[in-house]
N, C-alpha and C. Protein backbone atom coordinates (compact mmCIF):
# COMPACT_ATOMS: atom_id res chain seq x y z
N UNK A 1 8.20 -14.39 -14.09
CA UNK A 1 7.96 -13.00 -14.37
C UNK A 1 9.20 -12.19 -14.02
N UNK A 2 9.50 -11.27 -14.96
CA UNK A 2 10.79 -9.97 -14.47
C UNK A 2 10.18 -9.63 -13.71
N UNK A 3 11.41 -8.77 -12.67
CA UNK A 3 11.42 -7.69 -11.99
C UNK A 3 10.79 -6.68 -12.82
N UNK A 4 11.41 -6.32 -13.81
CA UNK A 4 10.31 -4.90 -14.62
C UNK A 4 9.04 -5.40 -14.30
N UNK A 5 8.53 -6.20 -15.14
CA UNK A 5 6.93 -6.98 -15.07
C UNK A 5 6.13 -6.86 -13.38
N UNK A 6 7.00 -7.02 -12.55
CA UNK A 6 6.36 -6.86 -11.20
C UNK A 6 6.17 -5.55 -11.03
N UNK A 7 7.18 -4.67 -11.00
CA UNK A 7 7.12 -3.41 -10.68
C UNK A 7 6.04 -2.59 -11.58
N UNK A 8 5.61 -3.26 -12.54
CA UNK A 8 4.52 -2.83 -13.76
C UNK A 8 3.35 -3.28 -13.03
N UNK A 9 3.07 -4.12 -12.55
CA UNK A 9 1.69 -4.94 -11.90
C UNK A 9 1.55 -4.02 -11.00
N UNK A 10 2.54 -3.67 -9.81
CA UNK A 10 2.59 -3.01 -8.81
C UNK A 10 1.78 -1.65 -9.51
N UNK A 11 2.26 -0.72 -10.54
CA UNK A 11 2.18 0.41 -10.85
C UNK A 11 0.45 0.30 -11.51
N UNK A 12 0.19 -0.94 -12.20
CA UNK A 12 -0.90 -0.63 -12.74
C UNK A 12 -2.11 -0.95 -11.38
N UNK A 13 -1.65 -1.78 -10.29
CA UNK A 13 -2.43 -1.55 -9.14
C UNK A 13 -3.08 -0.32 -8.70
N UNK A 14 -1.65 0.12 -8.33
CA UNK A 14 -1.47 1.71 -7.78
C UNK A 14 -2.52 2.62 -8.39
N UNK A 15 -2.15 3.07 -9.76
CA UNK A 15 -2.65 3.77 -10.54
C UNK A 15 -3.87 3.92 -11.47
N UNK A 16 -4.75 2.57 -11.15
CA UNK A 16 -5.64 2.11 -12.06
C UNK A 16 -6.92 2.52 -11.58
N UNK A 17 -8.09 3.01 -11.80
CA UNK A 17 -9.28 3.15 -11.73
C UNK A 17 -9.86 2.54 -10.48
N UNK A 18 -9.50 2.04 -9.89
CA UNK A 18 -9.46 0.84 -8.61
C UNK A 18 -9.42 1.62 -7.40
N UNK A 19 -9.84 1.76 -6.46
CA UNK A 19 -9.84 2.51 -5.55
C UNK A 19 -10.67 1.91 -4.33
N UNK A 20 -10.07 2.01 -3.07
CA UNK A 20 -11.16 2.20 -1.94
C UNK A 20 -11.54 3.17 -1.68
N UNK A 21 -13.10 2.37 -1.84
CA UNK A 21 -13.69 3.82 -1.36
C UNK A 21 -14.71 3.63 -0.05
N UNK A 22 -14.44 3.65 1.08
CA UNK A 22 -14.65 3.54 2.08
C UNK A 22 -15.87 4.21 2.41
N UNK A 23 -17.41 3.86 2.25
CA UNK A 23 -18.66 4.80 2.40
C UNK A 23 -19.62 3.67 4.07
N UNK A 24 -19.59 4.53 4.44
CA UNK A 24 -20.69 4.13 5.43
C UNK A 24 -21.74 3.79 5.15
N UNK A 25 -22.40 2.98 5.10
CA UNK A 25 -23.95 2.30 4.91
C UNK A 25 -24.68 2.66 6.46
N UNK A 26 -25.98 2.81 6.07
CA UNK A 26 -27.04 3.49 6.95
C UNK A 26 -27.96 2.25 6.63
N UNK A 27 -28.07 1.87 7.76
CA UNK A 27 -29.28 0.41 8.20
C UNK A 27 -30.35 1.31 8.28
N UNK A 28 -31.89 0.87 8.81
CA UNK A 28 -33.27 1.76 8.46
C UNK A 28 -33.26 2.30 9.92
N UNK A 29 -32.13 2.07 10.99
CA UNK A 29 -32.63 2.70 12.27
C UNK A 29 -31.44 3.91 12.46
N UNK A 30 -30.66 4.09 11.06
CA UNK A 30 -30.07 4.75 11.40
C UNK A 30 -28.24 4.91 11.63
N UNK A 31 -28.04 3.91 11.89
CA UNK A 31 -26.73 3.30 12.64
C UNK A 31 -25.95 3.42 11.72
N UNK A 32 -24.74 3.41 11.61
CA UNK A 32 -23.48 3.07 10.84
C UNK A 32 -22.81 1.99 10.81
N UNK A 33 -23.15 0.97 9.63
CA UNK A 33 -22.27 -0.37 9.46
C UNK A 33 -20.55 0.04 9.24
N UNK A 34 -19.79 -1.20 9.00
CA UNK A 34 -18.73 -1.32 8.71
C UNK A 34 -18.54 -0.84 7.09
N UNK A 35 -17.02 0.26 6.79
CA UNK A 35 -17.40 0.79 5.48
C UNK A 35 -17.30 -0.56 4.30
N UNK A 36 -18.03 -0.50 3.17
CA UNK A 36 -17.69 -1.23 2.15
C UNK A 36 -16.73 -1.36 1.02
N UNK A 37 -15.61 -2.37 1.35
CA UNK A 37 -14.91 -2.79 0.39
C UNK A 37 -14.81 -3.25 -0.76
N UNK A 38 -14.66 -2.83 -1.66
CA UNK A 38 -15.02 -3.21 -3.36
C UNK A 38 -13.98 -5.09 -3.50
N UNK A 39 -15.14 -5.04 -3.85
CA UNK A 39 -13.76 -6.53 -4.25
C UNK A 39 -12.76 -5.96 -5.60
N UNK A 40 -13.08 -5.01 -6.37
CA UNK A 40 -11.93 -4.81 -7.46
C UNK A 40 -10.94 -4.20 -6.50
N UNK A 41 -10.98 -3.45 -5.53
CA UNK A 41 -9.81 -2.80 -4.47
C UNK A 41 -9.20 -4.01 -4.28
N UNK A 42 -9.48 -4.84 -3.89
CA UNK A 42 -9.19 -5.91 -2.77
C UNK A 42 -8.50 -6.93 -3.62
N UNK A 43 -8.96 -7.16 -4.98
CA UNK A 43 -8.31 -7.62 -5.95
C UNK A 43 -6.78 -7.32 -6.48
N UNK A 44 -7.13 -5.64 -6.58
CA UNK A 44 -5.78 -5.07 -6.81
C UNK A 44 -4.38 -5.30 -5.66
N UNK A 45 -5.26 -4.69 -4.59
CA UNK A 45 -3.74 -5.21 -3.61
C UNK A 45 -3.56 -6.39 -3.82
N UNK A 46 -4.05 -7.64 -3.71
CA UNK A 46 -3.61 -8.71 -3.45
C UNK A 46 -2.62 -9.16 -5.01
N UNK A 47 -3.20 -8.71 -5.97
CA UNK A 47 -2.11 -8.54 -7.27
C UNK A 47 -0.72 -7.48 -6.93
N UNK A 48 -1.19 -6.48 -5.99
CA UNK A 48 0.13 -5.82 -5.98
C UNK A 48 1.02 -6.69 -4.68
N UNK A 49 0.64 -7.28 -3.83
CA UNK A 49 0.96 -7.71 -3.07
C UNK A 49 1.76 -8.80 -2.89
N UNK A 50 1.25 -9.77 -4.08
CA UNK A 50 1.73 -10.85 -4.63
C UNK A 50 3.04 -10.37 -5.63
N UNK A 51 2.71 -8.83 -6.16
CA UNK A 51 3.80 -8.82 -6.86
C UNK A 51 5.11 -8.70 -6.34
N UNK A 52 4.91 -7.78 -5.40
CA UNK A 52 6.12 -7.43 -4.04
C UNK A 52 7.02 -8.56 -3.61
N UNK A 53 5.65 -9.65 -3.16
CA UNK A 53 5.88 -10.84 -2.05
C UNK A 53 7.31 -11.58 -3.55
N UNK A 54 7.32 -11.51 -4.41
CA UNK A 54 8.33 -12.17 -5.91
C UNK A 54 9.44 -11.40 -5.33
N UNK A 55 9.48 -10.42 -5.49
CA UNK A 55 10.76 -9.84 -5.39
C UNK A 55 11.95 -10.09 -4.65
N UNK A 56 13.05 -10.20 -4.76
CA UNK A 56 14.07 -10.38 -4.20
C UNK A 56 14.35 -9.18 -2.75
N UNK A 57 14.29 -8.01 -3.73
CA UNK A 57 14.91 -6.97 -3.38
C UNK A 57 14.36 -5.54 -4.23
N UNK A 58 13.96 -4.43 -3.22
CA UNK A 58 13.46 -3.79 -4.13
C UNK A 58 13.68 -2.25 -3.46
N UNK A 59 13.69 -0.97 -4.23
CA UNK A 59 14.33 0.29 -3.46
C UNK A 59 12.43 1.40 -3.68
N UNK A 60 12.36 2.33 -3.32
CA UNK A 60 11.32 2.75 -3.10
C UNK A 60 11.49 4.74 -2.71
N UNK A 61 11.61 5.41 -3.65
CA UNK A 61 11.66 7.07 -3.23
C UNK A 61 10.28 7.56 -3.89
N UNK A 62 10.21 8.51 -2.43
CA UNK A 62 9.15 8.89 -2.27
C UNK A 62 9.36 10.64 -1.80
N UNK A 63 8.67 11.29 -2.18
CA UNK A 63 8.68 12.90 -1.83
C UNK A 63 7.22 13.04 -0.98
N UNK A 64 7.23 13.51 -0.06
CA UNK A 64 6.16 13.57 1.27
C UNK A 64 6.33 15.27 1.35
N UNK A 65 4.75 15.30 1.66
CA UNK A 65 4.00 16.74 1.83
C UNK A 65 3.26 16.41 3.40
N UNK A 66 3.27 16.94 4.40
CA UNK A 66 2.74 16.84 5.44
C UNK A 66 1.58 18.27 5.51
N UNK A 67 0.84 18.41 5.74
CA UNK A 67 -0.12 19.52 6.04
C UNK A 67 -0.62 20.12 7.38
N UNK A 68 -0.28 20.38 8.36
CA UNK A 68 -0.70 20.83 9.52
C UNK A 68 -1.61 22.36 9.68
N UNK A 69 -2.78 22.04 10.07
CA UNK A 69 -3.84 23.61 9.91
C UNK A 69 -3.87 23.56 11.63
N UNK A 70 -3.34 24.89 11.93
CA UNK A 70 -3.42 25.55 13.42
C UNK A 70 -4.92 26.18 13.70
N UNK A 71 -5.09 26.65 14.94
CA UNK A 71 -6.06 27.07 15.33
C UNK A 71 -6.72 28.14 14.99
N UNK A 72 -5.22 29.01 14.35
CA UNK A 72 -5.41 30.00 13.89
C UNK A 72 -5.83 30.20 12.63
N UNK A 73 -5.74 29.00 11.96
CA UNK A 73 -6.47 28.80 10.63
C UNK A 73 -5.13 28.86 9.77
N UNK A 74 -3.70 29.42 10.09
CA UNK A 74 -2.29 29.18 9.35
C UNK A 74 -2.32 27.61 8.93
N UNK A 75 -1.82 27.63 7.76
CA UNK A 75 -1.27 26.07 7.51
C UNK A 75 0.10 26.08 7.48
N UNK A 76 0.48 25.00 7.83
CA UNK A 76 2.49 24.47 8.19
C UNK A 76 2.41 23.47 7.08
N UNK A 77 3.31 23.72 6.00
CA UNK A 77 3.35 22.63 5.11
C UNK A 77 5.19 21.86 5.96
N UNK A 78 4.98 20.41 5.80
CA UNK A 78 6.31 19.80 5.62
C UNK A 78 6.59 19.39 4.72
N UNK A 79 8.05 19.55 4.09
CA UNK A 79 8.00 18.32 2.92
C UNK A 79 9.40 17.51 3.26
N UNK A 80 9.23 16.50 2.84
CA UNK A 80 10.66 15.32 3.23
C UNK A 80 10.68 14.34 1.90
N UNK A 81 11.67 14.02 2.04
CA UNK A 81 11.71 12.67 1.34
C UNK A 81 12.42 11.21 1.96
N UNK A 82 11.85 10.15 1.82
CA UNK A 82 12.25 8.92 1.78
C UNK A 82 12.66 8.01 0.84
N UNK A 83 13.62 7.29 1.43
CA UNK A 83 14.59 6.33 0.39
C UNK A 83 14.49 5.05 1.24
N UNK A 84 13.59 3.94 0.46
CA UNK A 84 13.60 2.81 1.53
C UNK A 84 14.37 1.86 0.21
N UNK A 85 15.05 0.68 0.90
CA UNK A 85 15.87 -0.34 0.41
C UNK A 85 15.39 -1.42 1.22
N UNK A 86 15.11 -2.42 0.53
CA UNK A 86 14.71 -3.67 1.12
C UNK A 86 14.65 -4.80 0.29
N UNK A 87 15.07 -5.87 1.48
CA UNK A 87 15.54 -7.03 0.66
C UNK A 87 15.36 -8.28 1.52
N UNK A 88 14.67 -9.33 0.63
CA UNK A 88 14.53 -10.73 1.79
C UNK A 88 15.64 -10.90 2.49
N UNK A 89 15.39 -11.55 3.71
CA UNK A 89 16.49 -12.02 4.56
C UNK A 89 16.65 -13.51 3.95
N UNK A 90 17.58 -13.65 4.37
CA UNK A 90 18.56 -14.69 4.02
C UNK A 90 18.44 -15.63 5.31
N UNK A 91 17.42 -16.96 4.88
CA UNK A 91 17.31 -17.45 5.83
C UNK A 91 18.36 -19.03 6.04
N UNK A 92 19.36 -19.27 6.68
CA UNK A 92 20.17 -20.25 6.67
C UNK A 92 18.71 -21.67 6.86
N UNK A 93 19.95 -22.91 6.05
CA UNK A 93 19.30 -24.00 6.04
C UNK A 93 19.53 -24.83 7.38
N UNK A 94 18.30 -25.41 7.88
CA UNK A 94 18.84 -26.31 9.30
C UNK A 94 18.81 -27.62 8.79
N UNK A 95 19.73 -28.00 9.45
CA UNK A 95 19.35 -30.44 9.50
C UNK A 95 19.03 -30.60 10.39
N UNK A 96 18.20 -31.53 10.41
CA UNK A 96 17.45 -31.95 11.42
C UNK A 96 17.99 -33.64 11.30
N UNK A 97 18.06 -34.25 12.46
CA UNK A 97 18.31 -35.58 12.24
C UNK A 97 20.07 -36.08 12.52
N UNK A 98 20.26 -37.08 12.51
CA UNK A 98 21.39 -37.56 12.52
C UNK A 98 22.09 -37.91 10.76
């Protein structure tokens, strides 16, 4: 598979109808179980995950909104951006043996 082709798997993960949706289940006494995971969620990462895990090397920008609401009821917006670069390490070969 290309690099395009991964970064496409990745995107149709991301972006696809697929979602966790994290709901609390109520047993008959009341209580709160552990939330439920869709297996199509769980499906998707592991397709996006697998797509990543291919890659050599891959770069990643992102624009970030932070939201902070004070006591006073003011909101503090932040915004930033990130630039990540990443790339397998390069793992040397050992001999073992004589």
């Amino acid at each position: 598979m290309r690099q395009a082709d991964h970064w496409r798997e990745c995107s149709r993960a991301i972006k696809g109808p697929v979602a966790l949706r994290g709901r609390p289940a109520q047993n008959a006494a009341g209580s709160t179980e552990a939330p439920v995971v869709e297996p199509e969620a769980l499906a998707a990462l592991n397709r996006m995950g697998a797509a990543l895990r291919a890659l050599n090397a891959m770069t990643l920008d992102a624009q970030t909104t932070n939201e902070s609401v004070l006591e006073t009821g003011q909101k503090l917006q932040f915004a930033g951006t990130v630039h990540i670069v990443a790339q397998k390490a390069v793992v040397p070969a050992q001999r073992t043996g004589s």
